[in-house]
C-alpha atoms as a PDB file:
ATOM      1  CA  UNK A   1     168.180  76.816  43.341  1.00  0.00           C
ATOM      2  CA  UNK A   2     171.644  75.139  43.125  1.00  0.00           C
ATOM      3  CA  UNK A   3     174.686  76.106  44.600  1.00  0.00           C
ATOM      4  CA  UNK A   4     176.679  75.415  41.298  1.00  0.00           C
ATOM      5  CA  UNK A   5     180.344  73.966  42.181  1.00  0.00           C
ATOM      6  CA  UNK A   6     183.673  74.123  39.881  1.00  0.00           C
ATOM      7  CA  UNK A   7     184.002  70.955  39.116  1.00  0.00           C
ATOM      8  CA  UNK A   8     180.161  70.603  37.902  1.00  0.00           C
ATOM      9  CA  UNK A   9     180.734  74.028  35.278  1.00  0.00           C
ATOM     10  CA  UNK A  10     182.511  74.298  32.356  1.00  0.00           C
ATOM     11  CA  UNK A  11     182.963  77.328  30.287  1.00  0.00           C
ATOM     12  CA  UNK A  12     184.948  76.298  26.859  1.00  0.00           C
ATOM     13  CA  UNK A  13     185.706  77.924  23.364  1.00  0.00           C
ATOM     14  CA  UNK A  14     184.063  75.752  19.702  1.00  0.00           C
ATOM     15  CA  UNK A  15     187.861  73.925  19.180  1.00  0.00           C
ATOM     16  CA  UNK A  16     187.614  72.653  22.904  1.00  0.00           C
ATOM     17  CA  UNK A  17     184.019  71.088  22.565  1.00  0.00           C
ATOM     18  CA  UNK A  18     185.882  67.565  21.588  1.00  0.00           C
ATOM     19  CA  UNK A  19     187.782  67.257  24.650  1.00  0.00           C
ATOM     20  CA  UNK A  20     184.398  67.385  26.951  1.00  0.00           C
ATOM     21  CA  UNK A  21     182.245  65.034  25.069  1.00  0.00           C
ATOM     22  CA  UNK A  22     182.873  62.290  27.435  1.00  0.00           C
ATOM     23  CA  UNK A  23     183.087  64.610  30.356  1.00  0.00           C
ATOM     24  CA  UNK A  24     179.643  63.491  31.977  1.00  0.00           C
ATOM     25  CA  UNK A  25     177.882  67.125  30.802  1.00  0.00           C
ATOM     26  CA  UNK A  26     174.346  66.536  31.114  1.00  0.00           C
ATOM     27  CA  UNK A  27     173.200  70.759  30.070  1.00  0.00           C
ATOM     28  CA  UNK A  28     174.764  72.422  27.307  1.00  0.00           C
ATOM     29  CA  UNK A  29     174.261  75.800  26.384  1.00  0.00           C
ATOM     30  CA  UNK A  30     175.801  77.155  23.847  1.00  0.00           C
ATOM     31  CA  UNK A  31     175.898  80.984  22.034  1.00  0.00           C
ATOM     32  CA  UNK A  32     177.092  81.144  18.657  1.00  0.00           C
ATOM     33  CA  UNK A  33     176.780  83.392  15.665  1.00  0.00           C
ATOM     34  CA  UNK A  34     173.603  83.326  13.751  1.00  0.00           C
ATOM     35  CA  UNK A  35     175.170  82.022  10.832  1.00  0.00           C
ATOM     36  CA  UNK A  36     177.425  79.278  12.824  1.00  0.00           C
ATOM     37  CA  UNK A  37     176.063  75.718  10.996  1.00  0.00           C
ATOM     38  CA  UNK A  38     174.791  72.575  13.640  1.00  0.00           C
ATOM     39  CA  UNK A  39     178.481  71.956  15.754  1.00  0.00           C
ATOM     40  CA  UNK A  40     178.930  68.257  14.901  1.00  0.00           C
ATOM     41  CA  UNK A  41     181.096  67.838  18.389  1.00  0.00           C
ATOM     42  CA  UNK A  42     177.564  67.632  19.976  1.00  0.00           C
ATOM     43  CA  UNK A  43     176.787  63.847  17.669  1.00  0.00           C
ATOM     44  CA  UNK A  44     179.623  62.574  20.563  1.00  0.00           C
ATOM     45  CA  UNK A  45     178.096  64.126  23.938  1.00  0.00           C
ATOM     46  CA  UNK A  46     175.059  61.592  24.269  1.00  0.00           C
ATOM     47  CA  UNK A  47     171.741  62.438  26.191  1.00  0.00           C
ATOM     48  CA  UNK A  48     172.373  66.226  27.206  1.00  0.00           C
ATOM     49  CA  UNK A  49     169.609  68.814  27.553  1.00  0.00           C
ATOM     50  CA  UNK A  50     170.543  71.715  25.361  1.00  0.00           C
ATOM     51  CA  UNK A  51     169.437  75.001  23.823  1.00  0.00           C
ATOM     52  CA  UNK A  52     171.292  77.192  21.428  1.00  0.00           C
ATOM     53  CA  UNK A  53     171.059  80.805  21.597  1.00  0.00           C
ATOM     54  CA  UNK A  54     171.607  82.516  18.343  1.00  0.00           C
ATOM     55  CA  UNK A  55     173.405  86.302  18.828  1.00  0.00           C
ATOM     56  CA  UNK A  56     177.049  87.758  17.748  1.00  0.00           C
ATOM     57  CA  UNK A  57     178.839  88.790  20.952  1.00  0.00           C
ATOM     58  CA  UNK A  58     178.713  92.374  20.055  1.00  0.00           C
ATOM     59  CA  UNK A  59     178.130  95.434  23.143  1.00  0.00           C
ATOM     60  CA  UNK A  60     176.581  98.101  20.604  1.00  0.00           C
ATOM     61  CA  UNK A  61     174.055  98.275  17.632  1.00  0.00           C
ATOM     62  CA  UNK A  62     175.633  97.112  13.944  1.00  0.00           C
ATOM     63  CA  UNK A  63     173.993  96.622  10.983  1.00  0.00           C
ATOM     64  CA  UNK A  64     172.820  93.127  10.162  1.00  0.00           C
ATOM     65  CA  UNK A  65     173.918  91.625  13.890  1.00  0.00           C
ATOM     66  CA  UNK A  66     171.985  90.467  16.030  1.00  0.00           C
ATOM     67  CA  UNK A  67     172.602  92.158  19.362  1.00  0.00           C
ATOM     68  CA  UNK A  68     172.587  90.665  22.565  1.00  0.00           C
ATOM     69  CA  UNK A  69     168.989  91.688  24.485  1.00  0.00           C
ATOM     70  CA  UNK A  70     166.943  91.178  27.801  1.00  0.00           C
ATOM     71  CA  UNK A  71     165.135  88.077  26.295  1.00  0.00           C
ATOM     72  CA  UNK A  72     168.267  86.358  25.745  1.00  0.00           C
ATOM     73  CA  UNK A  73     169.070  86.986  29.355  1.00  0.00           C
ATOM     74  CA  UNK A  74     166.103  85.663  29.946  1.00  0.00           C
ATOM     75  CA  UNK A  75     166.201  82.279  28.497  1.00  0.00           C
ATOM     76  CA  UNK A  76     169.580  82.072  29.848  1.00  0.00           C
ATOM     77  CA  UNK A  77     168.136  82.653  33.676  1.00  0.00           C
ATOM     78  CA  UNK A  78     165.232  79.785  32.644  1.00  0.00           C
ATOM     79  CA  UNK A  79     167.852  77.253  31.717  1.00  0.00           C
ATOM     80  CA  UNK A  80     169.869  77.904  35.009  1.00  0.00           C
ATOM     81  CA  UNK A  81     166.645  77.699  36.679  1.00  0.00           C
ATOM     82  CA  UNK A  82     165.418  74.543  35.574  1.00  0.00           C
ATOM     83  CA  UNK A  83     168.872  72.830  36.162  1.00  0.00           C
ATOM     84  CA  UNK A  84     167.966  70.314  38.966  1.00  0.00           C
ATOM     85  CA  UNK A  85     169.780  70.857  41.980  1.00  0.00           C
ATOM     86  CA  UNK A  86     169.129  67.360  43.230  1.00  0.00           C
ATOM     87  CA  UNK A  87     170.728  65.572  40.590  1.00  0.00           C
ATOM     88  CA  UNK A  88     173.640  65.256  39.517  1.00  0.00           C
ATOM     89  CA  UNK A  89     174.376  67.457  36.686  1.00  0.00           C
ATOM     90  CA  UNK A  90     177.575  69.318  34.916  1.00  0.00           C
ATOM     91  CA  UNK A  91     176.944  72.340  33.030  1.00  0.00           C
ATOM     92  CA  UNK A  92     179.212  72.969  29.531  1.00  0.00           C
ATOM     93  CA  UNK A  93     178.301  76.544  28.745  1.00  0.00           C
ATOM     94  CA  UNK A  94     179.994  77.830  25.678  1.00  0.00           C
ATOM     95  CA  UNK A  95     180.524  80.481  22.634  1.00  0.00           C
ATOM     96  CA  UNK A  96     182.920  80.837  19.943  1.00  0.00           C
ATOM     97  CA  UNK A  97     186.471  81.130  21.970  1.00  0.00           C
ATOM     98  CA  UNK A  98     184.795  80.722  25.562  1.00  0.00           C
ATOM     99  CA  UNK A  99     185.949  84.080  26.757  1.00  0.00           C
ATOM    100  CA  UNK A 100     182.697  86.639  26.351  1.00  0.00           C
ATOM    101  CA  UNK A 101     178.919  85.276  25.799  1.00  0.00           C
ATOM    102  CA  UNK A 102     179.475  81.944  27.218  1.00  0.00           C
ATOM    103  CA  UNK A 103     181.830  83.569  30.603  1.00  0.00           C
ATOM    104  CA  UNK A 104     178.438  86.564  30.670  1.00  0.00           C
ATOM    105  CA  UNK A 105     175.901  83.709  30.549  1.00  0.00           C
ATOM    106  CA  UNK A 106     177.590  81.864  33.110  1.00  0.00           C
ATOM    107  CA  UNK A 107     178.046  84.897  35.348  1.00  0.00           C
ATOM    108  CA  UNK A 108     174.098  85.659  35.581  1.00  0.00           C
ATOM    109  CA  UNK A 109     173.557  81.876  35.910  1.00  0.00           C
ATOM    110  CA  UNK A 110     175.743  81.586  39.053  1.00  0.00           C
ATOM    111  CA  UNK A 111     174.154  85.344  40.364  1.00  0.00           C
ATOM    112  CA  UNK A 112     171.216  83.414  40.308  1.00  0.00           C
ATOM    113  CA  UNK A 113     171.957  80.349  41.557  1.00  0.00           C
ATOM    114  CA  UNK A 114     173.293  82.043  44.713  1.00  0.00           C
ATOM    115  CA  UNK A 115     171.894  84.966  45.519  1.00  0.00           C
ATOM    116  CA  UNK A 116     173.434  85.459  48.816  1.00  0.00           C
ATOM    117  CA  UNK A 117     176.845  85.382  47.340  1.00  0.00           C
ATOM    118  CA  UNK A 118     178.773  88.742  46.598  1.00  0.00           C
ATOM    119  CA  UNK A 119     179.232  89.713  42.941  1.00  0.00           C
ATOM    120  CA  UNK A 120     182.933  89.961  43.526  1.00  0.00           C
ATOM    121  CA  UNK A 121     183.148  86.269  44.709  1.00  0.00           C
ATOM    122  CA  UNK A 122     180.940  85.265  42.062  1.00  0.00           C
ATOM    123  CA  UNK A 123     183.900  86.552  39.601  1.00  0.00           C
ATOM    124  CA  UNK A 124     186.028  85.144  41.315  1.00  0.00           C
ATOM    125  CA  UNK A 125     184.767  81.908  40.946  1.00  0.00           C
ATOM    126  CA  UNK A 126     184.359  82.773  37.037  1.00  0.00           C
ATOM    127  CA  UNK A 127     188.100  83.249  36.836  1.00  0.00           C
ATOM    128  CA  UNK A 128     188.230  79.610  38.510  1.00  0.00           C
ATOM    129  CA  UNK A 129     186.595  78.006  36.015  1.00  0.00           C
ATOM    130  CA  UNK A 130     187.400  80.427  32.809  1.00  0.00           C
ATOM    131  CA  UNK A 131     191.107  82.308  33.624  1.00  0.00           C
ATOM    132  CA  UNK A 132     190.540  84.305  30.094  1.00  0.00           C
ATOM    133  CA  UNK A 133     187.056  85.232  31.268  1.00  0.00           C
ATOM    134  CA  UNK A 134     186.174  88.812  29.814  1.00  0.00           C
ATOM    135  CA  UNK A 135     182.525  88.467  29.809  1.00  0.00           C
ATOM    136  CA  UNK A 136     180.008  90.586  27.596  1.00  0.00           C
ATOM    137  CA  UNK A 137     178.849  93.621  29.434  1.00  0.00           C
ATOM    138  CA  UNK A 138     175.454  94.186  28.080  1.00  0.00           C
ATOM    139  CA  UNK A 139     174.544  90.688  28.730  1.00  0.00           C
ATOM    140  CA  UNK A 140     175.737  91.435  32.290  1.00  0.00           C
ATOM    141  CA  UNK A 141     173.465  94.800  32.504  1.00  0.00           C
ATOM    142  CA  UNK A 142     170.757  92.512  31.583  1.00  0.00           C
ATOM    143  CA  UNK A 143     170.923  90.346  34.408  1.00  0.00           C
ATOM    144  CA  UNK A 144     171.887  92.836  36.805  1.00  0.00           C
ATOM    145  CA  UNK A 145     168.539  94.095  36.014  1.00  0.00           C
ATOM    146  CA  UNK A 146     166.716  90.920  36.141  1.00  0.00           C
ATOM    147  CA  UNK A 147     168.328  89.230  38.863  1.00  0.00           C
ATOM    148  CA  UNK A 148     167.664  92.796  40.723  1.00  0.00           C
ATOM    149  CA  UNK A 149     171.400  93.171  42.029  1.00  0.00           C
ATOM    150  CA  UNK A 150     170.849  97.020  41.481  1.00  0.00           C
ATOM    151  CA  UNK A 151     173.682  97.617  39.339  1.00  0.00           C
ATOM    152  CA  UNK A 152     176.238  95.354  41.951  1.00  0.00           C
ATOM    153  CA  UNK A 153     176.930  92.963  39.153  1.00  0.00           C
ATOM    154  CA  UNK A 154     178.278  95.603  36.656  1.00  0.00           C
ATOM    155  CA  UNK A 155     180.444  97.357  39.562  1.00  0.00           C
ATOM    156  CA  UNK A 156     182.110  93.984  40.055  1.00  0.00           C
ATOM    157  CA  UNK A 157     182.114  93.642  36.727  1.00  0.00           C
ATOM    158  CA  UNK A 158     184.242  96.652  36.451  1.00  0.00           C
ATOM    159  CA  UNK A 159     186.785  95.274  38.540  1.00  0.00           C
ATOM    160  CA  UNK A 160     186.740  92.067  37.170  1.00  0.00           C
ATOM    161  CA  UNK A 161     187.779  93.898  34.000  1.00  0.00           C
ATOM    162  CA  UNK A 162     190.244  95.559  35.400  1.00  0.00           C
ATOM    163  CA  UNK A 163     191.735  92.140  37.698  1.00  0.00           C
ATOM    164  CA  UNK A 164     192.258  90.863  33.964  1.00  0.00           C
ATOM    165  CA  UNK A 165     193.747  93.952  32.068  1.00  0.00           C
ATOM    166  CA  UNK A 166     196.173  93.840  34.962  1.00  0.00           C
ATOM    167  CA  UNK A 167     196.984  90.340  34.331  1.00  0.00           C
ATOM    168  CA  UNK A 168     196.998  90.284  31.013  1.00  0.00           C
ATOM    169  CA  UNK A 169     197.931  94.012  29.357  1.00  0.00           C
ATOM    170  CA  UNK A 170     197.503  92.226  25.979  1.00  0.00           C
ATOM    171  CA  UNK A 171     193.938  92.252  26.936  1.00  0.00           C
ATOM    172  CA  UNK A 172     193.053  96.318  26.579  1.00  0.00           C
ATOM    173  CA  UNK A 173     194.251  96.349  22.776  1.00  0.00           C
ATOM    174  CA  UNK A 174     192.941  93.203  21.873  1.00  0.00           C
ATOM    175  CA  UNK A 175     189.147  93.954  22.763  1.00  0.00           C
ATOM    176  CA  UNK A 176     189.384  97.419  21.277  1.00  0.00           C
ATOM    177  CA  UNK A 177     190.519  96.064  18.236  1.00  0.00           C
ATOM    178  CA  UNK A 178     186.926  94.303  18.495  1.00  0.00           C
ATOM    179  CA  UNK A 179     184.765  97.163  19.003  1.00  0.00           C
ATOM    180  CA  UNK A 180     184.633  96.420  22.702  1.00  0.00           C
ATOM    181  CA  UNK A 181     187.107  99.690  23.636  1.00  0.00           C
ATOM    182  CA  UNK A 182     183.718 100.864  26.184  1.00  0.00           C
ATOM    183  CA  UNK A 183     184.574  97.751  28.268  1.00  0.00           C
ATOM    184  CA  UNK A 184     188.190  98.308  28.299  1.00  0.00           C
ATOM    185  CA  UNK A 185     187.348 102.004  29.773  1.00  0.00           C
ATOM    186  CA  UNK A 186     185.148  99.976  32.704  1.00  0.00           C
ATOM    187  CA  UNK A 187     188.417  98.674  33.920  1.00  0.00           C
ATOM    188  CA  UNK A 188     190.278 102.125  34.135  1.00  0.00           C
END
């Protein structure tokens, strides 16, 4: 596996997808809403190896969205997995505003890629690349369990949540305003 670096990952929102078309970014993955149409940003990007995950960046069961689950996780691992660490590659992972699905499928894909690393550093290193980084918690429960970090991905997790409610109070009422109020209780 590859040790992913900073400047080789970027995590952005659908608005900044432009800007990173001539960037060199060789994967793309990108998590959208089911209904989202084909992003027309990607006709300018070139030869890049891409999938595109389908799922709303929800944390509990609605009616008629599609809820993040363990197969997404899944796929998400396989991607990171097949990245080849001998060439040179620069990964462009993101979701609607670049702040939940694409900062929680980034997060399992560097847990993976480094194993030996703590989960706190691995954070860390999130809030390098992605400052606004408040990554979707179920998607993180899923590969805590796959990667096997017995549940030390969700306890940093929890403290990532609450390094960014500290910096940013604007932060608690804005994801319980989105249904995410669970996640906000994490940090506390």
């Amino acid at each position: 596996m590859q040790t992913l670096e900073i400047p080789s990952q970027v995590i952005c929102g659908l608005e900044e997808l432009g800007g990173h078309s001539k960037s060199g970014v060789t994967h793309v993955l990108s998590l959208v809403d089911p209904d989202l149409p084909e992003i027309e940003d990607f006709e300018h990007y070139g030869s890049v190896h891409r999938i595109v995950l389908r799922l709303h960046d929800i944390i509990d069961p609605q009616p008629g969205l599609i809820l993040p689950n363990p197969s997404h996780v899944e796929t998400i691992l396989d991607f990171g997995a097949a990245i080849d660490s001998e060439a040179p590659s620069r990964l462009l992972v993101h979701c609607h505003m670049g702040v939940s699905r694409s900062t929680a499928a980034m997060t399992a894909i560097m847990a993976q890629a480094q194993p030996d690393k703590d989960e706190d550093f691995i954070f860390e290193t999130l809030r390098a690349i992605r400052p606004q980084a408040w990554p979707n918690s179920l998607m993180i429960q899923f590969a805590d369990d796959q990667l096997e970090r017995e549940g030390r991905l969700v306890a940093a997790l929890r403290r990532h949540y609450g390094t960014q409610v500290r910096t940013d109070a604007t932060l608690s009422d804005w994801m319980t305003r989105l249904g995410r109020g669970r996640e906000v209780a994490m940090a506390l």
